[in-house]
C-alpha atoms as a PDB file:
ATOM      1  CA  UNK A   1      -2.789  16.688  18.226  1.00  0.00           C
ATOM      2  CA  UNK A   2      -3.643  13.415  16.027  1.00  0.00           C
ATOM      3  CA  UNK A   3      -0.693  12.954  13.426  1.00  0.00           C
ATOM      4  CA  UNK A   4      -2.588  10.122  11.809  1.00  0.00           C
ATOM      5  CA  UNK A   5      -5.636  11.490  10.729  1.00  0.00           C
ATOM      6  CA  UNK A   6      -8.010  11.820   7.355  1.00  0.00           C
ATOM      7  CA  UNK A   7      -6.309  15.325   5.760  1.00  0.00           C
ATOM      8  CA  UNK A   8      -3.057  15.495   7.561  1.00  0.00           C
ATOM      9  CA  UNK A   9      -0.686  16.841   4.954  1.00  0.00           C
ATOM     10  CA  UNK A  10       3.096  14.927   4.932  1.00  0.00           C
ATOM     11  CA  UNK A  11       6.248  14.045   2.798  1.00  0.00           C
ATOM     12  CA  UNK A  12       6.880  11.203   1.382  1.00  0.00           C
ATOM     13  CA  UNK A  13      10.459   9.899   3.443  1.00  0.00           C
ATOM     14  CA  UNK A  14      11.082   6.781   1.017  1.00  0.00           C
ATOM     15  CA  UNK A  15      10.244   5.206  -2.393  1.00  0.00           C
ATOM     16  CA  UNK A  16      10.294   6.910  -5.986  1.00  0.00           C
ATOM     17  CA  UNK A  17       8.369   9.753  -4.910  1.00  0.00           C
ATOM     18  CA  UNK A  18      10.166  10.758  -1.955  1.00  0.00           C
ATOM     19  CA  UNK A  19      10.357  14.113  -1.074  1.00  0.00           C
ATOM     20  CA  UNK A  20       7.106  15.124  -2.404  1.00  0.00           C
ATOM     21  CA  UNK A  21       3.778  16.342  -0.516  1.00  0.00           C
ATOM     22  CA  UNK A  22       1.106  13.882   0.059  1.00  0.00           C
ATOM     23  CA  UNK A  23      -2.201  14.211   1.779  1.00  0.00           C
ATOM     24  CA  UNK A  24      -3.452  11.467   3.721  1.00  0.00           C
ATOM     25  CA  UNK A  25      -7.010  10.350   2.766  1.00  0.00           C
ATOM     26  CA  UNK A  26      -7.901   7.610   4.978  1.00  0.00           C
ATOM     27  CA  UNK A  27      -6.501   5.564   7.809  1.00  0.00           C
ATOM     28  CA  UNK A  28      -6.507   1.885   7.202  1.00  0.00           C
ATOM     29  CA  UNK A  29      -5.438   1.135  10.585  1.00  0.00           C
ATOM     30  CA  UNK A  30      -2.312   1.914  12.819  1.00  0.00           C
ATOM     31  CA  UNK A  31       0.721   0.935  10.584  1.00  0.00           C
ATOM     32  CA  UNK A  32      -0.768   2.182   6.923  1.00  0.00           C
ATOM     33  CA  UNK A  33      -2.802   5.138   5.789  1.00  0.00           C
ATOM     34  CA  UNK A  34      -4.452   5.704   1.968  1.00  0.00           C
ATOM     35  CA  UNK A  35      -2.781   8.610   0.292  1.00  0.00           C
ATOM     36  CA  UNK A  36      -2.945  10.891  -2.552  1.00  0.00           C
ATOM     37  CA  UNK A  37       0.228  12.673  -4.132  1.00  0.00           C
ATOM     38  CA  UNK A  38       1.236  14.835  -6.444  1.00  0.00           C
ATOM     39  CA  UNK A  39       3.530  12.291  -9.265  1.00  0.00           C
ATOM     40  CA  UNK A  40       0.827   9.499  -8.281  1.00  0.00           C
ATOM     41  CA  UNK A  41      -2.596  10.839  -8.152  1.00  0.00           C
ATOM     42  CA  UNK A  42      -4.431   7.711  -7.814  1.00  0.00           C
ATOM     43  CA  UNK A  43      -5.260   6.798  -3.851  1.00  0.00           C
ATOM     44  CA  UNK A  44      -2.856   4.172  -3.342  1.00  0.00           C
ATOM     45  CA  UNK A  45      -1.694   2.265   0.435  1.00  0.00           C
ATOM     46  CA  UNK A  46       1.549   4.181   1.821  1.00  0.00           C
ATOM     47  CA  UNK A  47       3.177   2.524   5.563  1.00  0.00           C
ATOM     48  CA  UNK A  48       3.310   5.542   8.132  1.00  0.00           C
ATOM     49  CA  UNK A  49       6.987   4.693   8.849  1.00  0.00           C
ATOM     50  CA  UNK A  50       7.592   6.030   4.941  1.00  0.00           C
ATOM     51  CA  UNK A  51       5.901   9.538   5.716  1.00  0.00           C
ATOM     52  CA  UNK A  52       7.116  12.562   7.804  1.00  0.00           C
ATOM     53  CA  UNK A  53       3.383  13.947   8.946  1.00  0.00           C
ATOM     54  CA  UNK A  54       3.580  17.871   8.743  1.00  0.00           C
ATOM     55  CA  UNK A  55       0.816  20.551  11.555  1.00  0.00           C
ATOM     56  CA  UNK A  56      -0.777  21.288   8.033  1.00  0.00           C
ATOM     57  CA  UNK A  57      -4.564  19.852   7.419  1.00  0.00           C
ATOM     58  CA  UNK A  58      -7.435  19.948   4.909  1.00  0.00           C
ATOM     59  CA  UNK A  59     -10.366  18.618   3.747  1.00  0.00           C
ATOM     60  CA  UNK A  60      -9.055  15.530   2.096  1.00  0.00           C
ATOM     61  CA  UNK A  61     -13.072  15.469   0.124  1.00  0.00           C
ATOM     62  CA  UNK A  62     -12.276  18.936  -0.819  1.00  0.00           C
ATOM     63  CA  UNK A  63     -11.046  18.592  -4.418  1.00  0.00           C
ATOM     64  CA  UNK A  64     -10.269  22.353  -5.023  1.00  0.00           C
ATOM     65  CA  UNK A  65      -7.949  22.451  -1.478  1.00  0.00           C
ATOM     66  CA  UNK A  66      -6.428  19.036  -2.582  1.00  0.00           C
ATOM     67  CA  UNK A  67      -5.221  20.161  -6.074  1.00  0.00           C
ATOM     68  CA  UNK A  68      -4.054  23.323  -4.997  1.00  0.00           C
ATOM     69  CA  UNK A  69      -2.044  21.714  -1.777  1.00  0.00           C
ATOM     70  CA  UNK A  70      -0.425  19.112  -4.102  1.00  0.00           C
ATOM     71  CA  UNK A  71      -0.102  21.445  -6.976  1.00  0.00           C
ATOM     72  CA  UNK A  72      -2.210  19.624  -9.467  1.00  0.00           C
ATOM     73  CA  UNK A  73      -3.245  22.002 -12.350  1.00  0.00           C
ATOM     74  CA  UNK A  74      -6.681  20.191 -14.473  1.00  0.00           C
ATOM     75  CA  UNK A  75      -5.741  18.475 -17.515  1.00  0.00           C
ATOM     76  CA  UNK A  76      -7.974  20.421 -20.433  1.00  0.00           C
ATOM     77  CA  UNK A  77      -9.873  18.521 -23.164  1.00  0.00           C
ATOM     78  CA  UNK A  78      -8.345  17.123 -26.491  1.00  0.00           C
ATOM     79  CA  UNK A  79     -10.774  19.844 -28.192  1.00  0.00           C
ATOM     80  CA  UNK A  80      -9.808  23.096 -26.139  1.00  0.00           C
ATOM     81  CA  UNK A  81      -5.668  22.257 -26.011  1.00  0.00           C
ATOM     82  CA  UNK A  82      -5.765  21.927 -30.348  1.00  0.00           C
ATOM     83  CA  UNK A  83      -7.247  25.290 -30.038  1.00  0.00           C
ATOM     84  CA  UNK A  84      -4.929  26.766 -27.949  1.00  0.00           C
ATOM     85  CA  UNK A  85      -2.304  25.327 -30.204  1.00  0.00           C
ATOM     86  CA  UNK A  86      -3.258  26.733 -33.668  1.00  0.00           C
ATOM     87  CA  UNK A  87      -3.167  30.199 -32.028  1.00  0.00           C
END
């Protein structure tokens, strides 16, 4: 089994958000991987030596799988959340 692979799920071991769930979107080559996390949801360049690679995968294109694995709810519009507040 390939730990460094597109959709590998892992933790973050190191920096300001360690300890949280990342997914790995693309391999850059064999010391640093592109990653998406939960705090930082912008793709961004993580070293593999800062990331503990877990047996999970998904499909890293997948936006539905990604949210839910990293727990990202949709922000709603400006219009619908001053609805929800006069109520």
């Amino acid at each position: 089994m390939a730990l460094l692979e597109e959709g590998r799920i892992c933790v973050k071991k190191l920096g300001r958000d360690s300890g949280e769930k990342a997914v790995v979107t693309k391999v850059v080559d064999k010391n640093f991987v592109m990653i998406i996390s939960h705090s930082r949801q912008k793709e961004r360049r993580c070293n593999i030596k800062h990331l503990e690679f877990l047996t999970e995968k998904i499909d890293p294109k997948n936006k539905e799988q990604l949210n839910t694995t990293l727990e990202i709810t949709e922000k709603q519009p400006k219009s619908e959340a001053k609805k929800t507040q006069k109520k």
